[in-house]
Protein backbone atom coordinates (compact mmCIF):
# COMPACT_ATOMS: atom_id res chain seq x y z
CA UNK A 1 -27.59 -25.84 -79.52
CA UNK A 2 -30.32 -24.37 -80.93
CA UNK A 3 -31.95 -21.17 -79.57
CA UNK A 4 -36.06 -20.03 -80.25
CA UNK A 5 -37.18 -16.23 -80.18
CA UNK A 6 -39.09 -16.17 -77.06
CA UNK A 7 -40.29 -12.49 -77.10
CA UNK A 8 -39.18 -8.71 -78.04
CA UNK A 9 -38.55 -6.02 -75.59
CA UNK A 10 -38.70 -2.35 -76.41
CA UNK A 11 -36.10 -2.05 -74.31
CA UNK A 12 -32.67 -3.82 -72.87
CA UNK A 13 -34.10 -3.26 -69.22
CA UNK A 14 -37.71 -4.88 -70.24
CA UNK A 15 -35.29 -7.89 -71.69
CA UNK A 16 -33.07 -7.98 -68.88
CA UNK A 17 -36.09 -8.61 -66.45
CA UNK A 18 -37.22 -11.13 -68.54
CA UNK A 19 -33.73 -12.45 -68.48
CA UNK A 20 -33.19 -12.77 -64.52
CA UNK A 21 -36.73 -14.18 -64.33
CA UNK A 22 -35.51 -17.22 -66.77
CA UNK A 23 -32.55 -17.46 -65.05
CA UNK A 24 -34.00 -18.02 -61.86
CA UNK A 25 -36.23 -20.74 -62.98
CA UNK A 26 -33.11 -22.91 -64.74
CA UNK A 27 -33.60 -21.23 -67.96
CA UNK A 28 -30.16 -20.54 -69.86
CA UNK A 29 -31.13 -17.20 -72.42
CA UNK A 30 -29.62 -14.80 -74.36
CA UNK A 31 -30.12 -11.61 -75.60
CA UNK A 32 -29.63 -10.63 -78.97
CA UNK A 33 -29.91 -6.77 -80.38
CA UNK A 34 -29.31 -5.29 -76.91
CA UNK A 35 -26.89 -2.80 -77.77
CA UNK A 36 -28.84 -1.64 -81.05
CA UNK A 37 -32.02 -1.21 -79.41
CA UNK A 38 -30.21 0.96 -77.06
CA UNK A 39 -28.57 3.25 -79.37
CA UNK A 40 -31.59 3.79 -81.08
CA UNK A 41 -35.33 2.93 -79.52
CA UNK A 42 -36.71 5.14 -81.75
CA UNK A 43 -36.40 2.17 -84.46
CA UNK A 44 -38.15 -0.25 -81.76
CA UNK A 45 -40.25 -3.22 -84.35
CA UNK A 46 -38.79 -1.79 -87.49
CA UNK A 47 -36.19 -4.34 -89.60
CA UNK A 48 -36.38 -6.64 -86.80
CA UNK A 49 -35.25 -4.36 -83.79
CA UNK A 50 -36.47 -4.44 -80.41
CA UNK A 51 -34.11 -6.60 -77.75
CA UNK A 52 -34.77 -10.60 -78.38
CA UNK A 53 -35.23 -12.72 -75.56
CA UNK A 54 -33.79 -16.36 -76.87
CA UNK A 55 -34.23 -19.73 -75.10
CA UNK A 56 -32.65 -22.85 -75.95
CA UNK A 57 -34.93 -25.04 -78.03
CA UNK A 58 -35.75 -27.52 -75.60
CA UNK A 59 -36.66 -25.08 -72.99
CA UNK A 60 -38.93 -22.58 -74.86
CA UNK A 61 -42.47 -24.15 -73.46
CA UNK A 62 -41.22 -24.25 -69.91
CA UNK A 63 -39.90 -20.41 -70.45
CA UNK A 64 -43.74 -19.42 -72.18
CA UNK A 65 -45.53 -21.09 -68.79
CA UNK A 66 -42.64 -18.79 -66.55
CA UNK A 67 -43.30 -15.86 -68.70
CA UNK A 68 -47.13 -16.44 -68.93
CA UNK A 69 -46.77 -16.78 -65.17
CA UNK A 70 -45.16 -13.52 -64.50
CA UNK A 71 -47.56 -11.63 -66.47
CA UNK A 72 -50.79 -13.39 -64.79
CA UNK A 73 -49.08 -12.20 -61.39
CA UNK A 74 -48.50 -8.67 -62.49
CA UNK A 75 -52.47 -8.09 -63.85
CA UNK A 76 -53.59 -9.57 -60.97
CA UNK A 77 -51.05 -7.16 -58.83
CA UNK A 78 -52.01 -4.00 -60.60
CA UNK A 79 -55.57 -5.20 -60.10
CA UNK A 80 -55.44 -4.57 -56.67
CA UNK A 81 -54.26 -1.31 -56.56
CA UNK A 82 -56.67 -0.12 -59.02
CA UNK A 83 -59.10 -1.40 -56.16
């Protein structure tokens, strides 16, 4: 099956939040460039780098309304403590 770039982490434990989030919703994902990003961060949007967050094909607009979701929640939750 055929997998679509859903985002770029800076980091594997940005991705693997992302990850569990997916996976909690039904969302089968993979990461790709985990253990490069780790070795070297520095590199982070250079030639690619930076961890991948992939969904299958047929799941990447349901996995963009999650993520969009999850953001939306965490604004509005740092809103309030900035209050």
């Amino acid at each position: 099956m055929k997998t679509e770039l859903l985002t770029t982490c800076p980091t594997n434990y940005q991705a693997e939040i992302f990850k569990g989030i997916l996976q909690s919703e039904g969302i089968t994902c993979i990461l790709v460039n985990s253990n490069f990003s780790s070795l070297v961060p520095m590199y982070y949007g250079i030639f690619g780098s930076g961890v991948q967050v992939r969904v299958l094909e047929m799941d990447l607009e349901r996995a963009k309304i999650v993520v969009n979701l999850q953001e939306d929640y965490k604004k509005k939750k740092n809103k309030k403590k900035v209050s």
